[in-house]
Each structure stands twice: as C-alpha cells, then as structure tokens.
C-alpha atoms as a PDB file:
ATOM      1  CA  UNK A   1       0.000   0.000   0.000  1.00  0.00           C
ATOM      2  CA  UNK A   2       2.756   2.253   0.621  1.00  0.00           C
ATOM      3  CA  UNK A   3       4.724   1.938  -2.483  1.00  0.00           C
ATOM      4  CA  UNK A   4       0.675   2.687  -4.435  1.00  0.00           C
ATOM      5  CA  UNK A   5       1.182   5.900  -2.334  1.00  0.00           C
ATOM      6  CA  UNK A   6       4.575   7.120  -3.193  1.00  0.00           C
ATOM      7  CA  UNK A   7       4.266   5.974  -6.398  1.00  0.00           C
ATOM      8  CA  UNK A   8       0.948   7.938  -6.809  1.00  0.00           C
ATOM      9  CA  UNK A   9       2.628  11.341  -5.103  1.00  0.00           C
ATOM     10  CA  UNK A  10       5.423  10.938  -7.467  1.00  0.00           C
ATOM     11  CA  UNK A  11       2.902  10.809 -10.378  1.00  0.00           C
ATOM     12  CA  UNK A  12       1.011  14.277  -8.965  1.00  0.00           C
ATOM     13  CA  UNK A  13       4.731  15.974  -8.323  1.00  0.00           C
ATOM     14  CA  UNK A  14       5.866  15.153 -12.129  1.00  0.00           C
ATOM     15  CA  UNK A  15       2.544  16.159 -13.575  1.00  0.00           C
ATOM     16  CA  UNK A  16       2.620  19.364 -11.043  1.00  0.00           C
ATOM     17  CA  UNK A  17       6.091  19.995 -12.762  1.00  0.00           C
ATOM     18  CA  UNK A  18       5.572  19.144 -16.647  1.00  0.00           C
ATOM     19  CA  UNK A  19       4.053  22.312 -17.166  1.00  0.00           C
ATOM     20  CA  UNK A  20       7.218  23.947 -16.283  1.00  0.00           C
ATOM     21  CA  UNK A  21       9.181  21.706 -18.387  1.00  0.00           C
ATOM     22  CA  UNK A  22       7.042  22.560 -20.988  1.00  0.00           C
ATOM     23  CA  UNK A  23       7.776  26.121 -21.085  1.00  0.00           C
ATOM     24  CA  UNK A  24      11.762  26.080 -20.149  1.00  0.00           C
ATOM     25  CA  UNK A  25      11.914  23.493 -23.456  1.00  0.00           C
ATOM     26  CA  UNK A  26      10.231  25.913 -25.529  1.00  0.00           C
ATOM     27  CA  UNK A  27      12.298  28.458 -24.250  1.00  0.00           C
ATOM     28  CA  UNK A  28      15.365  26.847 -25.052  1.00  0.00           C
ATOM     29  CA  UNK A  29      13.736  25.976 -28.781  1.00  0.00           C
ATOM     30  CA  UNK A  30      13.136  29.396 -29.191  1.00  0.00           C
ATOM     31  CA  UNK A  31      16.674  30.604 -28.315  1.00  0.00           C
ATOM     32  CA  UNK A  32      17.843  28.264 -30.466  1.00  0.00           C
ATOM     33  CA  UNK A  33      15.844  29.841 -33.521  1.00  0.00           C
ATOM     34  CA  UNK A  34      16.811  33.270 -32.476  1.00  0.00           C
ATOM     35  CA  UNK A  35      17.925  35.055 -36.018  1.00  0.00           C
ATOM     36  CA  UNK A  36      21.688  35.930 -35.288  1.00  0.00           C
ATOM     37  CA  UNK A  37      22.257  37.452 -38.711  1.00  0.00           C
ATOM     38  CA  UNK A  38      19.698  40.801 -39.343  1.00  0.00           C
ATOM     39  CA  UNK A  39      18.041  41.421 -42.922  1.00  0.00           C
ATOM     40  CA  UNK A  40      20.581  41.406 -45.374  1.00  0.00           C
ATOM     41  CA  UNK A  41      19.532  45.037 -46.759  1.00  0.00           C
ATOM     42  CA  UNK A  42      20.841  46.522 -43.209  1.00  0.00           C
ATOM     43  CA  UNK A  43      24.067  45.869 -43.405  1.00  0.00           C
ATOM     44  CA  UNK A  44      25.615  48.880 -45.032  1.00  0.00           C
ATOM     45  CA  UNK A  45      23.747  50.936 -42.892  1.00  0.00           C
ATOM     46  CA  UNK A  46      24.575  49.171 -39.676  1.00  0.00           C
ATOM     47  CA  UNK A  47      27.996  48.965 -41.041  1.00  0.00           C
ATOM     48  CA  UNK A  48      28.075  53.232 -41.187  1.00  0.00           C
ATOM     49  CA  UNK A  49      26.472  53.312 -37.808  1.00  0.00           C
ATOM     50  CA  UNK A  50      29.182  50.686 -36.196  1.00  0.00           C
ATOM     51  CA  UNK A  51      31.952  53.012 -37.570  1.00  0.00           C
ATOM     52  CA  UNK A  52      30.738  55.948 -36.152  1.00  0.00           C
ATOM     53  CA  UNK A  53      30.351  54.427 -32.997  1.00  0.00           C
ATOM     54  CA  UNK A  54      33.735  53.296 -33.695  1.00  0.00           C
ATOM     55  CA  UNK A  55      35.694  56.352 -33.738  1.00  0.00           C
ATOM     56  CA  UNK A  56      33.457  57.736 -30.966  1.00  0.00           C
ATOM     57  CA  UNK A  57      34.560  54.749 -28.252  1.00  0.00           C
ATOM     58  CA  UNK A  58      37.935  53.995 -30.374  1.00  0.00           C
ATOM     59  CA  UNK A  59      37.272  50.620 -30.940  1.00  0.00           C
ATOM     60  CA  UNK A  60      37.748  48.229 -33.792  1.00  0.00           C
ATOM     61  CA  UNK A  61      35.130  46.937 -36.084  1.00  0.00           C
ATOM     62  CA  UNK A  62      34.302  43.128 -36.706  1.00  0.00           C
ATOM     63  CA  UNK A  63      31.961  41.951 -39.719  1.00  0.00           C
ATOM     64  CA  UNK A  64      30.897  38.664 -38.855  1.00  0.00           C
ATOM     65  CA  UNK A  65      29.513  37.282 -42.390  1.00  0.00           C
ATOM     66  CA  UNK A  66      27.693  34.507 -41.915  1.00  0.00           C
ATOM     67  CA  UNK A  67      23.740  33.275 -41.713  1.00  0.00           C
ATOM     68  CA  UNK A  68      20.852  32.347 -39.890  1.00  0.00           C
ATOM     69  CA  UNK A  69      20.814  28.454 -41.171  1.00  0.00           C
ATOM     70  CA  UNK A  70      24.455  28.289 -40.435  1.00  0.00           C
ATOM     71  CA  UNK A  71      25.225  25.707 -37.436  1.00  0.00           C
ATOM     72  CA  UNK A  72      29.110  27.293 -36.773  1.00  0.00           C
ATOM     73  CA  UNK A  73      27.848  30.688 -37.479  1.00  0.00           C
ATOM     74  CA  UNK A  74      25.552  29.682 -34.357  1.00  0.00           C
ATOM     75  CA  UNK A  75      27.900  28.273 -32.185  1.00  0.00           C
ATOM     76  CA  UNK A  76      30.592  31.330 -32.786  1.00  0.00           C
ATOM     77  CA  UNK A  77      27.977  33.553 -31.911  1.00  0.00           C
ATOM     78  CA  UNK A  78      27.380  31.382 -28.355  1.00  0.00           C
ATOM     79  CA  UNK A  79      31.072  32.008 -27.933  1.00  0.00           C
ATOM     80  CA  UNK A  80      31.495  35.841 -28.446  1.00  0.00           C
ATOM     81  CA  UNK A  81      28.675  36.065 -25.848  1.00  0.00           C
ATOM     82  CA  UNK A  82      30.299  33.960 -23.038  1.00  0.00           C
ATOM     83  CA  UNK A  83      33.255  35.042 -21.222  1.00  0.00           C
ATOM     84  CA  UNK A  84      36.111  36.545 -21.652  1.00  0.00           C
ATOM     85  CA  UNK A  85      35.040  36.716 -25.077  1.00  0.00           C
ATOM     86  CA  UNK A  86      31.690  38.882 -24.311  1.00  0.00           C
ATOM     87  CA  UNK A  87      34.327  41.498 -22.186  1.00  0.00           C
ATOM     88  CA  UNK A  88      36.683  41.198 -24.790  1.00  0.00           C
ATOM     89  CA  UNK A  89      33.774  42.434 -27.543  1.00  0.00           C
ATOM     90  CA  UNK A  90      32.218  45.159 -25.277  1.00  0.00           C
ATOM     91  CA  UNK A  91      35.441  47.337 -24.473  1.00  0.00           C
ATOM     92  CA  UNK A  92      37.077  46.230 -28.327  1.00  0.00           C
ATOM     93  CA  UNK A  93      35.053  46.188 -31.374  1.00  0.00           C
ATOM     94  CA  UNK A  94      31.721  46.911 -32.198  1.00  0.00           C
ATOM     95  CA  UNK A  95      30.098  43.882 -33.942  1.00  0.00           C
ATOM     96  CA  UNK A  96      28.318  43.957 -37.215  1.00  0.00           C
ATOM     97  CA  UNK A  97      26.517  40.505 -38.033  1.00  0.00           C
ATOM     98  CA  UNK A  98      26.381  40.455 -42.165  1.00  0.00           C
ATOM     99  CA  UNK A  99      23.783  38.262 -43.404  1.00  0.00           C
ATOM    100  CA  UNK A 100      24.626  36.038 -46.839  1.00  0.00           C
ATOM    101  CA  UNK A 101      21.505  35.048 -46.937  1.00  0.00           C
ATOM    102  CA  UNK A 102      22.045  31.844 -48.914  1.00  0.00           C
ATOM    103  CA  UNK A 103      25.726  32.623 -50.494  1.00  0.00           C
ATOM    104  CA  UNK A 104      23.371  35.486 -52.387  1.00  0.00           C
ATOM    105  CA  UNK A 105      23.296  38.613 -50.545  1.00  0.00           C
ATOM    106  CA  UNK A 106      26.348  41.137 -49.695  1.00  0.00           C
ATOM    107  CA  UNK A 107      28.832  39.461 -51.618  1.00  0.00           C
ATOM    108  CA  UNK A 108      29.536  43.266 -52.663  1.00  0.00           C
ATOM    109  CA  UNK A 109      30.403  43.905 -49.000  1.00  0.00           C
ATOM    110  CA  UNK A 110      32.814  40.528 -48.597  1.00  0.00           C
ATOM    111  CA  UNK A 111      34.395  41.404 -51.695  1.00  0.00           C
ATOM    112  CA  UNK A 112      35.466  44.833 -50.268  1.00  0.00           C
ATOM    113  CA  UNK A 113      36.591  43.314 -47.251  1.00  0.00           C
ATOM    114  CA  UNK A 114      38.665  40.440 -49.125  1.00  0.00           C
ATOM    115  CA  UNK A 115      36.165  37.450 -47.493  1.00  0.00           C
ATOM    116  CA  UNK A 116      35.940  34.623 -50.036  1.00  0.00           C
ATOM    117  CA  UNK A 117      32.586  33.390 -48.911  1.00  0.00           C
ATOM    118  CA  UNK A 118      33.132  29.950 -51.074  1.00  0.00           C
ATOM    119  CA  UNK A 119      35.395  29.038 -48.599  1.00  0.00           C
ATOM    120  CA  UNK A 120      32.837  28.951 -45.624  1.00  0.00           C
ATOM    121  CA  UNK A 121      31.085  30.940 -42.885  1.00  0.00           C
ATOM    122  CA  UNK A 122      31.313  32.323 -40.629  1.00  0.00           C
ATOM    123  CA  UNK A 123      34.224  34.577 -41.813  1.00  0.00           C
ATOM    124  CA  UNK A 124      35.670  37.843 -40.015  1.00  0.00           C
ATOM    125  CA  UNK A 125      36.939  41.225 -41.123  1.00  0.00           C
ATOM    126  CA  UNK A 126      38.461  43.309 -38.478  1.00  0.00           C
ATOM    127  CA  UNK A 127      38.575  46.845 -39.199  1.00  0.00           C
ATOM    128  CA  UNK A 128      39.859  49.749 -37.304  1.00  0.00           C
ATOM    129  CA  UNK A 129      38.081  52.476 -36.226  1.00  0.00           C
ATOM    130  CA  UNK A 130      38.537  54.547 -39.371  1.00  0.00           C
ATOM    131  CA  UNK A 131      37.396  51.785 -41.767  1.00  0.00           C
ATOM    132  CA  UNK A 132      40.704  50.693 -42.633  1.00  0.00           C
ATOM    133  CA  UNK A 133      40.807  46.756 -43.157  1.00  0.00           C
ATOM    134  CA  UNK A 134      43.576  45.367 -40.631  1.00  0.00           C
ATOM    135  CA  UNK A 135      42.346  41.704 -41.784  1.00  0.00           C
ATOM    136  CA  UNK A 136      39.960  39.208 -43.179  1.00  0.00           C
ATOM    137  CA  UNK A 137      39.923  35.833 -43.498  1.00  0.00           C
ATOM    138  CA  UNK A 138      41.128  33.887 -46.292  1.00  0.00           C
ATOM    139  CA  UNK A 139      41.052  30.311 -45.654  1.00  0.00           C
ATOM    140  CA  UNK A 140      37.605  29.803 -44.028  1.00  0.00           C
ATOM    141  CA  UNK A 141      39.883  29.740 -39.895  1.00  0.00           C
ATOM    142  CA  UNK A 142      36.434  29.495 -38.400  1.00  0.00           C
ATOM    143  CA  UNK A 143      34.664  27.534 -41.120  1.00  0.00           C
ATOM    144  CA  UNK A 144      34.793  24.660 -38.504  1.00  0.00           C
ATOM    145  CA  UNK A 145      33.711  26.644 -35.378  1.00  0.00           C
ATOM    146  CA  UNK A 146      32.204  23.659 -34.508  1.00  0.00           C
ATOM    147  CA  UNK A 147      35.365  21.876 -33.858  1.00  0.00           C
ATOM    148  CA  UNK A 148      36.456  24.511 -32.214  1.00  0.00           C
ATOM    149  CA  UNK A 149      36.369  25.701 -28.667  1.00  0.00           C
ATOM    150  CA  UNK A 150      35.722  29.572 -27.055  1.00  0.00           C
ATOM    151  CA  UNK A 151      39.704  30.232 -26.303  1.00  0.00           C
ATOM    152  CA  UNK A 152      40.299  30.252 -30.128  1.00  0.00           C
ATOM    153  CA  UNK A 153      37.812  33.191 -30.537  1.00  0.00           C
ATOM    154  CA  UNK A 154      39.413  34.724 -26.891  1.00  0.00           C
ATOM    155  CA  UNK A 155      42.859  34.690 -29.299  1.00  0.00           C
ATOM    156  CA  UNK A 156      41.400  36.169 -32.079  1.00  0.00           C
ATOM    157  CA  UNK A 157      40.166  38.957 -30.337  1.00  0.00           C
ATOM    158  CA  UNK A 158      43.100  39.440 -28.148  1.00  0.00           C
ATOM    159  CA  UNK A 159      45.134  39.536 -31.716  1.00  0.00           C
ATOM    160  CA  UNK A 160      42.967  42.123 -33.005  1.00  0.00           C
ATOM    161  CA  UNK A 161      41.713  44.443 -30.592  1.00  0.00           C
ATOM    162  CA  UNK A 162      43.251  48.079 -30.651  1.00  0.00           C
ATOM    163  CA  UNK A 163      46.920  48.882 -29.732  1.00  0.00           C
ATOM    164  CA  UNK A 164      45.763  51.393 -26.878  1.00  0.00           C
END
C-alpha cells in the first residue's frame, strides 16, 4: 500500500512539474531559432552606424559574415557572448553581423573586405576604427567553429583588438 502511495505522489509531483518543463523546453527551442544574422539590406547601414560608434569609443570593427541556417555561425555567436570573449567584444570592437543570406546577398560587402565566402562561414573582417581593413579571413579559420572551442575566438580577439 505504501509503495501505491509514493508511487501515486510521485505521479502528482511530475505532472505538477511538466508544465514547467514545458515552457523552459520551448524556451530553449526558441533561443535556439533566435535570427543571429539581421536582414541582409541593413548591413551597409549598420555597417556606417558601427563606424561611427567606432571612432566615438575607439574601438575596432568586426563583420561577422555569416547566416541564420548556419550551425558554426551559431555556435561562434554562443562564444562571443560567453566570457572573456563577451568582455573582450564590449570594451574592443563593435560587432556587425552580415547576413549572406544563402551565399546570395552582400557578396559586394565581402568582396570589399577580401572574405571569399566559397570558402565557408562564418568569416571575419576586423577593421579599425577609421574603416581601414587590418584583416579578413582567407582560408575559411572558423569555417569549422564547430570543432572549435571559445579560447580560439578569446585569441582572435586578443590579436585584433586596438593597440591602446
């Protein structure tokens, strides 16, 4: 009789708690769809606006090209926003996500900043805060993000942030 008891408790205490469960899964599902990469017809503008911002704060500029179906465009993202990276970003750079849609849209802006998207996204340009290019990829080095783990983006942006 007692084990038809606990048994029965432990049946009212998991269906107390599914709702709960329910809602923390679809918040996780929902982070996991969050869009990452902005409509591709913003990025010259938010590209202007990151410069001036730029110059303002002194602080380099990364273009992150890359898109919204792209697994290790997803998980580079996950690692610029935990730390040191996320620290690293804030007082550094100011970060402009470039959507390529499909391998279709801004190609004009990775061709100006040397970014040979047939190699693979995600793919970085750093510029300074003037505009000047200071680098861009050229062998798809994060292609693989996957593969890779959050001190290789800690590197990158050590490597690259201003000479203060």
């Amino acid at each position: 009789m007692r084990k038809v008891a606990r048994l029965a408790g432990m049946m009212w205490m998991a269906a107390a708690l599914l709702p709960g469960a329910g809602i923390a899964h679809a918040q996780f599902v929902q982070s996991q769809q969050a869009a990452i990469y902005p409509d591709p017809g913003v990025a010259n503008t938010e590209l202007a606006a990151a410069l001036h911002t730029a110059r303002t704060e002194h602080k380099n500029v990364i273009l992150d090209f890359g898109g919204n179906w792209c697994g290790d465009c997803k998980v580079l993202n996950i690692y610029f926003h935990q730390e040191p990276n996320l620290s690293l970003l804030d007082k550094n750079f100011v970060l402009v996500d470039v959507n390529v849609g499909h391998f279709d849209a801004n190609t004009d802006l990775a061709d100006r900043y040397g970014i040979p998207l047939h190699k693979g996204v995600p793919a970085l340009a750093v510029l300074d805060e003037h505009g000047k290019l200071l680098y861009s990829q050229k062998n798809g080095e994060f292609e693989s993000m996957r593969r890779m783990d959050p001190s290789s983006v800690t590197e990158f942006l050590n490597q690259w942030k201003p000479k203060r």
